[in-house]
Protein backbone atom coordinates (compact mmCIF):
# COMPACT_ATOMS: atom_id res chain seq x y z
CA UNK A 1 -123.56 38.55 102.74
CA UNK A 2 -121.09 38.93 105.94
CA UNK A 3 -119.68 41.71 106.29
CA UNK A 4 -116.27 39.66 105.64
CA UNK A 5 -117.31 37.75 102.38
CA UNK A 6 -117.02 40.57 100.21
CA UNK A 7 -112.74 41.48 101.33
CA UNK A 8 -111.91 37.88 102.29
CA UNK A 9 -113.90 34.92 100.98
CA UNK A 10 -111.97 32.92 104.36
CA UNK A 11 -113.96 31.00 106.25
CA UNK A 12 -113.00 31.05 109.77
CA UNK A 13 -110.12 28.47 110.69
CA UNK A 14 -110.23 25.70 113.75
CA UNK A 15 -107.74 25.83 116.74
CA UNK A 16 -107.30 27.24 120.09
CA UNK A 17 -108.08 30.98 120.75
CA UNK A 18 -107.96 32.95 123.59
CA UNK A 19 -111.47 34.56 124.91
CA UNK A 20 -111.07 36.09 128.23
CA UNK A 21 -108.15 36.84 130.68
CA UNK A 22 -108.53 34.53 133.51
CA UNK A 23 -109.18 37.42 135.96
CA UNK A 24 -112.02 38.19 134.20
CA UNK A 25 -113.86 35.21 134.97
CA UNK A 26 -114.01 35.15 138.83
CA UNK A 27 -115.59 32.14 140.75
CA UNK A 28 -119.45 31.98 140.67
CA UNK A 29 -119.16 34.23 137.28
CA UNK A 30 -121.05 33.79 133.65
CA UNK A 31 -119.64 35.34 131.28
CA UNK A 32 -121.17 35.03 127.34
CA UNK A 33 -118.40 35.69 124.46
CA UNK A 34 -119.09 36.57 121.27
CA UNK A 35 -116.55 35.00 118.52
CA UNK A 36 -116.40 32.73 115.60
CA UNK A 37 -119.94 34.24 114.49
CA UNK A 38 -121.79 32.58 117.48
CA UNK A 39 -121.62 32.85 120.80
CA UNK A 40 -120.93 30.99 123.86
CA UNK A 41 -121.24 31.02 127.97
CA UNK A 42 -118.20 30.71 130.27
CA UNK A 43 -118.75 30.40 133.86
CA UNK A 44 -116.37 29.79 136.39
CA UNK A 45 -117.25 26.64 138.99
CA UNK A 46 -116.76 26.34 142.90
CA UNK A 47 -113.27 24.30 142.03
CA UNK A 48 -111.80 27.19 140.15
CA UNK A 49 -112.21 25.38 137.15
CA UNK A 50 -113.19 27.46 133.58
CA UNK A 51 -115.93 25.90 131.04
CA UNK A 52 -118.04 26.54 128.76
CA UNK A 53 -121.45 25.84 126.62
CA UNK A 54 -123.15 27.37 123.89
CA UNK A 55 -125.15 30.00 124.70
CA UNK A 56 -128.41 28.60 124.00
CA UNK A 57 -130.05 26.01 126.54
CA UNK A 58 -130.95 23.01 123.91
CA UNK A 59 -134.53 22.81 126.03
CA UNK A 60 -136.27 25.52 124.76
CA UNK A 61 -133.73 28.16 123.77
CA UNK A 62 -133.07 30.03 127.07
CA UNK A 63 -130.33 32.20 127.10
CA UNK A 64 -127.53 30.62 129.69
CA UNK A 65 -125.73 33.66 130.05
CA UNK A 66 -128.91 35.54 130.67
CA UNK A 67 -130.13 34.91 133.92
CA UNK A 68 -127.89 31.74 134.11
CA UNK A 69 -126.11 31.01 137.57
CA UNK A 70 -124.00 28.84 138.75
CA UNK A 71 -124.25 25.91 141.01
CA UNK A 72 -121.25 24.27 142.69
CA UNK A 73 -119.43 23.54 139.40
CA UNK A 74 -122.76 23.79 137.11
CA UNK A 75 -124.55 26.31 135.21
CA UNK A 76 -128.35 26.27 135.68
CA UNK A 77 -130.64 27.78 133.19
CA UNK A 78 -132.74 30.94 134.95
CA UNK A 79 -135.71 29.78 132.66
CA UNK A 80 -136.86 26.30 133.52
CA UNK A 81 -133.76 25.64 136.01
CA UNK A 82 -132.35 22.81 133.88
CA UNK A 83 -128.71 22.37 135.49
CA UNK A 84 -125.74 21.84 132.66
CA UNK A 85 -122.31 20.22 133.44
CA UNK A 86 -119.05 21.57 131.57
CA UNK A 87 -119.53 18.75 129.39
CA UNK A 88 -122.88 19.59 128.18
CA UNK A 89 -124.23 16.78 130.12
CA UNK A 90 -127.92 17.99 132.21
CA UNK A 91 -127.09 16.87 135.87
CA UNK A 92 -131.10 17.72 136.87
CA UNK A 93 -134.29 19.05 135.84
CA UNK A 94 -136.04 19.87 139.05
CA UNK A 95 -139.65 19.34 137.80
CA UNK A 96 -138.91 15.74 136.20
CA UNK A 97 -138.81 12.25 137.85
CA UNK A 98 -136.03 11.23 135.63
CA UNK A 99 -133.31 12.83 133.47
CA UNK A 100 -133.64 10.90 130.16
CA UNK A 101 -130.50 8.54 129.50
CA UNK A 102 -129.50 11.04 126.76
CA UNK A 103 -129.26 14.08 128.60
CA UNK A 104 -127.15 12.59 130.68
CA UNK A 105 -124.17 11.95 128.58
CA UNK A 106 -121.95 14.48 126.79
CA UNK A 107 -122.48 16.06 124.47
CA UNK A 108 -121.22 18.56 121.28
CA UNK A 109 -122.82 21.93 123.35
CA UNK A 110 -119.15 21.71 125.51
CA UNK A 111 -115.97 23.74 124.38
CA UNK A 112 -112.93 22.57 125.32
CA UNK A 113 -110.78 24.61 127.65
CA UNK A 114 -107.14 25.22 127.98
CA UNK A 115 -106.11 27.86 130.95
CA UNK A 116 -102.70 28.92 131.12
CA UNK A 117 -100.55 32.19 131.34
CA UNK A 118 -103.04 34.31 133.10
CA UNK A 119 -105.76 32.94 129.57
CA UNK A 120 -109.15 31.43 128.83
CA UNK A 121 -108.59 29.50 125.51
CA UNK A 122 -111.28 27.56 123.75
CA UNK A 123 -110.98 24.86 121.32
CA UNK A 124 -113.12 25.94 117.97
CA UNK A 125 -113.94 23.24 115.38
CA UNK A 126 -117.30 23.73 112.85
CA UNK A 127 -117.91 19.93 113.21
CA UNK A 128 -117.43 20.19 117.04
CA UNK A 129 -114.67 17.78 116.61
CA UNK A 130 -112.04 16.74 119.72
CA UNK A 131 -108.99 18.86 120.14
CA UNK A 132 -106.32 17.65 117.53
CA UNK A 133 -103.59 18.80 119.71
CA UNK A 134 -102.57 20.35 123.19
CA UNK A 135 -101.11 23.43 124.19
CA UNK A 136 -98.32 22.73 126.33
CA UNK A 137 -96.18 24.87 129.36
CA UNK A 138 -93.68 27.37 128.05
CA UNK A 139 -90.24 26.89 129.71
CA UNK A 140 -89.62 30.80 130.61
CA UNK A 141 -92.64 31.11 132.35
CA UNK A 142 -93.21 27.39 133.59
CA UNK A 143 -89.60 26.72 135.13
CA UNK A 144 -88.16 29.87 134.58
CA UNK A 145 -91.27 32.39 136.59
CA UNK A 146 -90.99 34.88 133.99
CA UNK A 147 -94.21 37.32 134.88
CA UNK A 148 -96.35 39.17 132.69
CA UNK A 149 -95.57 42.98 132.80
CA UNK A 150 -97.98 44.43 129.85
CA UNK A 151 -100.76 43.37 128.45
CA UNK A 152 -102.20 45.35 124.95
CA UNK A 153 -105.79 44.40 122.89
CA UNK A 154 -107.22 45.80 119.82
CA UNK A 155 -110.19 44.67 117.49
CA UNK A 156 -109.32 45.01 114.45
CA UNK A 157 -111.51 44.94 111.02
CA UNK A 158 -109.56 42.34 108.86
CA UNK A 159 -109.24 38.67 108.72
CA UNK A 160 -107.66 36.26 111.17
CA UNK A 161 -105.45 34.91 108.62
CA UNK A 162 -104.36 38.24 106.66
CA UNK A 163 -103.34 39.64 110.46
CA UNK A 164 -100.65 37.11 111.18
CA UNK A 165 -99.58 36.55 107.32
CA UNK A 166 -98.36 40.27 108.14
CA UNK A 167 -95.13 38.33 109.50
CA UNK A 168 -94.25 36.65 105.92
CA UNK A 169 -94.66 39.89 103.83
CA UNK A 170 -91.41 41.18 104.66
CA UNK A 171 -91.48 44.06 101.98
CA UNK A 172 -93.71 46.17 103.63
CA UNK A 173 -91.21 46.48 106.95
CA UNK A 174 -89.16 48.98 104.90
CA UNK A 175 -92.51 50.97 103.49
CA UNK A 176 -94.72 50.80 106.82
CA UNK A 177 -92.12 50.72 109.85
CA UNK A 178 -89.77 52.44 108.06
CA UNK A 179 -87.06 49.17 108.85
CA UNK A 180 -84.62 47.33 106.73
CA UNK A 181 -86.39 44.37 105.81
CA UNK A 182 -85.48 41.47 107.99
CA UNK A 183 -83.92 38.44 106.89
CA UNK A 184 -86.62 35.89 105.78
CA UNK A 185 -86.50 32.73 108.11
CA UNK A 186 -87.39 29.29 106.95
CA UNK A 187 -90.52 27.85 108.24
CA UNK A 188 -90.42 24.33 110.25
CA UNK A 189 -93.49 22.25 111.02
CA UNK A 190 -93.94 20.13 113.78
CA UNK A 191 -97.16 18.29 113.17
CA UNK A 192 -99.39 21.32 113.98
CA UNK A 193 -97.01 23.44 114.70
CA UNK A 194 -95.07 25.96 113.10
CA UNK A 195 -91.43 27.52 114.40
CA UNK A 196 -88.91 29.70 112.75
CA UNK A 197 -85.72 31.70 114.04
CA UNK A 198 -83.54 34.66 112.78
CA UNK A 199 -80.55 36.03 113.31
CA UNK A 200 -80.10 39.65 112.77
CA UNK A 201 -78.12 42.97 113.79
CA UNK A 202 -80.65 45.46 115.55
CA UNK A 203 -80.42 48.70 116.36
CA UNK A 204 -80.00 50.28 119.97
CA UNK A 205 -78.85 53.03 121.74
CA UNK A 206 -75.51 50.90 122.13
CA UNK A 207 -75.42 50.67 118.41
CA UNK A 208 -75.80 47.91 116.51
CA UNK A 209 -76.83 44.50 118.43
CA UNK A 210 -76.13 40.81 117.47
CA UNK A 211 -80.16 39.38 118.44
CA UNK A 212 -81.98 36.86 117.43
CA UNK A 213 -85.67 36.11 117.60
CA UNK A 214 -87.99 32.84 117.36
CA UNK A 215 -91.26 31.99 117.14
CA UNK A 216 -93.41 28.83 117.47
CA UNK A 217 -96.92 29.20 116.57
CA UNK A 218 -99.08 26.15 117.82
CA UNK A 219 -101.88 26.61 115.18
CA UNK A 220 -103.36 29.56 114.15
CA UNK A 221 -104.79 31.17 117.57
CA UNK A 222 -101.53 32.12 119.67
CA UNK A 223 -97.71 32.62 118.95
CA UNK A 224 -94.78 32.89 121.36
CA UNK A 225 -92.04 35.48 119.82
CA UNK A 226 -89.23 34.90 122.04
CA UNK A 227 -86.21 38.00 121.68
CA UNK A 228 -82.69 37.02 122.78
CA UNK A 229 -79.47 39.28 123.07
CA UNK A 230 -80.78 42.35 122.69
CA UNK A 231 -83.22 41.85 124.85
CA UNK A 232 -84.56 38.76 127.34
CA UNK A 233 -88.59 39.00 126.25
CA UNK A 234 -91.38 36.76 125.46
CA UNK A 235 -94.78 37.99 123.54
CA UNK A 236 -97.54 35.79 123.76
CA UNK A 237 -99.62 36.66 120.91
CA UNK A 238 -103.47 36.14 120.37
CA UNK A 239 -105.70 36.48 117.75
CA UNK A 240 -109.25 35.22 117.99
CA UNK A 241 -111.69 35.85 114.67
CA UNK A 242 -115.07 37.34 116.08
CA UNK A 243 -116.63 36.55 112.57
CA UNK A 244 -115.09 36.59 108.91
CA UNK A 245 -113.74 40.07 109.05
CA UNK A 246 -112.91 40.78 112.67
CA UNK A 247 -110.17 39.82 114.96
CA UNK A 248 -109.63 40.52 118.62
CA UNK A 249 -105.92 40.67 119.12
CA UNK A 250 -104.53 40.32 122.67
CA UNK A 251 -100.96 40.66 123.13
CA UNK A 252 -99.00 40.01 127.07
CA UNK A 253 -95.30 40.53 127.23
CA UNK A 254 -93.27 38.51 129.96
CA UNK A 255 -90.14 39.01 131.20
CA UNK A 256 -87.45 37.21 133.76
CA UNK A 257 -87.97 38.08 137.64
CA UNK A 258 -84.25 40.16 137.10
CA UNK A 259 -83.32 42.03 134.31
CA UNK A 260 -80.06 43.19 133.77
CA UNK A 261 -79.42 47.03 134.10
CA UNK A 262 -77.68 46.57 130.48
CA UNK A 263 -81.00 45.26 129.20
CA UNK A 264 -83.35 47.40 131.03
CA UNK A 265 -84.09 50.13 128.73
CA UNK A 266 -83.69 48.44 125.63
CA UNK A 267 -86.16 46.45 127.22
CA UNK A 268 -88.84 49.04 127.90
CA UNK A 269 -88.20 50.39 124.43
CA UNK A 270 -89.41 47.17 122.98
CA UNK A 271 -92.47 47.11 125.20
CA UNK A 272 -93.07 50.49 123.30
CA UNK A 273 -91.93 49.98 119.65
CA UNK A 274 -94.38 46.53 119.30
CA UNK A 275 -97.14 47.93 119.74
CA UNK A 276 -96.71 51.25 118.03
CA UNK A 277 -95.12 49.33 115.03
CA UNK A 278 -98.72 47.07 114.93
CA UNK A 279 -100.95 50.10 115.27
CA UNK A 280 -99.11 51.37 111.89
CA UNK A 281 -100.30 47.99 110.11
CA UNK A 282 -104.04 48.34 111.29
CA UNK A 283 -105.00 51.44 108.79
CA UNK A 284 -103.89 48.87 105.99
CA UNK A 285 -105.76 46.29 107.55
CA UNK A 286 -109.12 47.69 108.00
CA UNK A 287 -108.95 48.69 104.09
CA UNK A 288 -107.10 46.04 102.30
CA UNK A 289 -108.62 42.47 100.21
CA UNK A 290 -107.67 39.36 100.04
CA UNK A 291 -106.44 38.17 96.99
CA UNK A 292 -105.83 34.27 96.03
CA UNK A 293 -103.63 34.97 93.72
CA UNK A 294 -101.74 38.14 94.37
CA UNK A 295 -98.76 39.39 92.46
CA UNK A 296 -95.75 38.65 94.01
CA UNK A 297 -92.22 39.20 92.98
CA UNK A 298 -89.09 38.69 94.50
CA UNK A 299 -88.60 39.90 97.70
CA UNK A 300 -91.72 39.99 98.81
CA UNK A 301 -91.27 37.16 101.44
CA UNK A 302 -92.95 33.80 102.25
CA UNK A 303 -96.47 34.25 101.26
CA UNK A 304 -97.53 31.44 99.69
CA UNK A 305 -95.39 29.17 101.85
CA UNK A 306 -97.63 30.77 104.62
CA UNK A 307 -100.25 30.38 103.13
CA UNK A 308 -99.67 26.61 102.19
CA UNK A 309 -99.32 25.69 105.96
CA UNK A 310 -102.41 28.26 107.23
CA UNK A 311 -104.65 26.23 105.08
CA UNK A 312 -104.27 23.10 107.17
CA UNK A 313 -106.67 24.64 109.98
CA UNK A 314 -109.33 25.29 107.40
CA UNK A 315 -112.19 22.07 106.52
């Protein structure tokens, strides 16, 4: 037994997750990542480019991040020298006349890649199957050259899925955070994708302040949590399952190139209060079960609706 099967009975879900910030991964680097129980190589080619292979040469079991190195855009294996293209294809094996037909086609060792916002993602199916669906550019930062200014990680014992249902169980905002609890917004789905808005007074040092926030969640790897009025913010969330009962959470705030001087502190107080209010849900995390059929009442929030459209990312 996992240390996850006995609080969560979830197996881990299918999507794209982040696993490394792109300056972490400099040209000519191999980096192995541990997540989704296994692990995996990334290495950065000569053309900038990001990919990556499981960690295991399919040969005889060399370790490619273990004396791997790359070569122009390929990784070669530091035990026999077998050379591996992003797509899991074997571009040459130095001590063989030939490199058999098979070898030289694609094949299921690849991940997928997506690199965007300063992020490695990887695409994560348990039947190795194709991407079902792209990310695609966010406006602010796209068009608009909104920068990063803070970026925040944590690894956290609890379950992918139990971390972001945190956002439907509105009751505990008032016992946790010590909040009112917010108004409960109405999910919309999009295919694979999941949005919702809200439109609520918050409080500032101005007093009260007509804002409104939205979120579109494409799948159950990353969120973008976009604040407007009270402040002009965007928080890419990420949260990647290492195995069934750990998450690595990576959060990066961006804001516009100017911010107004009206906005500017209740700005940097919001850069504060996220984080601090998240670090008050992880003692309940590391301790609490999942239940399949809890007992709600009323007021308790979305939950099951949640749940209902989490457990399309599940096979």
């Amino acid at each position: 037994m996992t240390k996850g099967e006995g609080r969560f009975q979830l197996p881990i879900p299918f999507g794209w997750f982040a696993v490394a910030k792109s300056d972490e991964l400099a040209p000519g680097a191999v980096k192995t990542v541990s997540g989704f129980a296994t692990e995996f190589v990334l290495w950065r080619g000569a053309d900038g480019l990001a990919r990556a292979l499981d960690a295991h040469c399919p040969h005889l079991g060399a370790h490619l991040g273990h004396g791997g190195e790359v070569v122009e855009n390929d990784l070669r294996c530091g035990f026999h020298h077998w050379t591996h293209r992003g797509d899991g294809s074997v571009a040459d094996i130095p001590y063989a006349k030939v490199v058999p037909p098979k070898l030289k086609k694609p094949c299921s060792n690849a991940w997928p890649i997506h690199e965007d916002w300063g992020i490695i993602f990887v695409w994560r199916h348990p039947h190795k199957v194709a991407p079902l669906w792209e990310l695609t550019p966010v406006t602010e930062i796209a068009d608009e050259k909104w920068t990063p200014v803070q970026f925040n990680e944590w690894i956290i014992d609890v379950h992918v899925q139990e971390l972001t249902e945190n956002g439907a169980d509105t009751a505990h905002f008032r016992a946790v955070h010590d909040s009112r609890s917010p108004p409960t917004p109405e999910f919309k789905i999009d295919g694979w994708t999941r949005s919702s808005s809200v439109s609520t007074k918050m409080p500032t040092p101005r007093g009260l302040v007509d804002g409104k926030i939205s979120v579109r969640a494409p799948g159950p790897g990353l969120s973008f949590t976009r604040f407007h009025g009270i402040a002009d913010m965007l928080l890419l969330q990420m949260q990647t399952p290492l195995d069934e009962a750990r998450t690595h959470l990576r959060h990066v705030y961006f804001v516009p190139p100017v911010i107004e001087d009206a906005l500017a502190g209740v700005t940097k107080a919001l850069l504060r209060e996220t984080p601090r209010q998240l670090e008050q849900d992880i003692p309940h995390w590391r301790h609490k079960k999942y239940l399949r059929q809890p007992t709600l009442v009323d007021g308790d929030g979305p939950i099951l609706a949640y749940r209902e459209w989490y457990a399309r990312y599940y096979v």
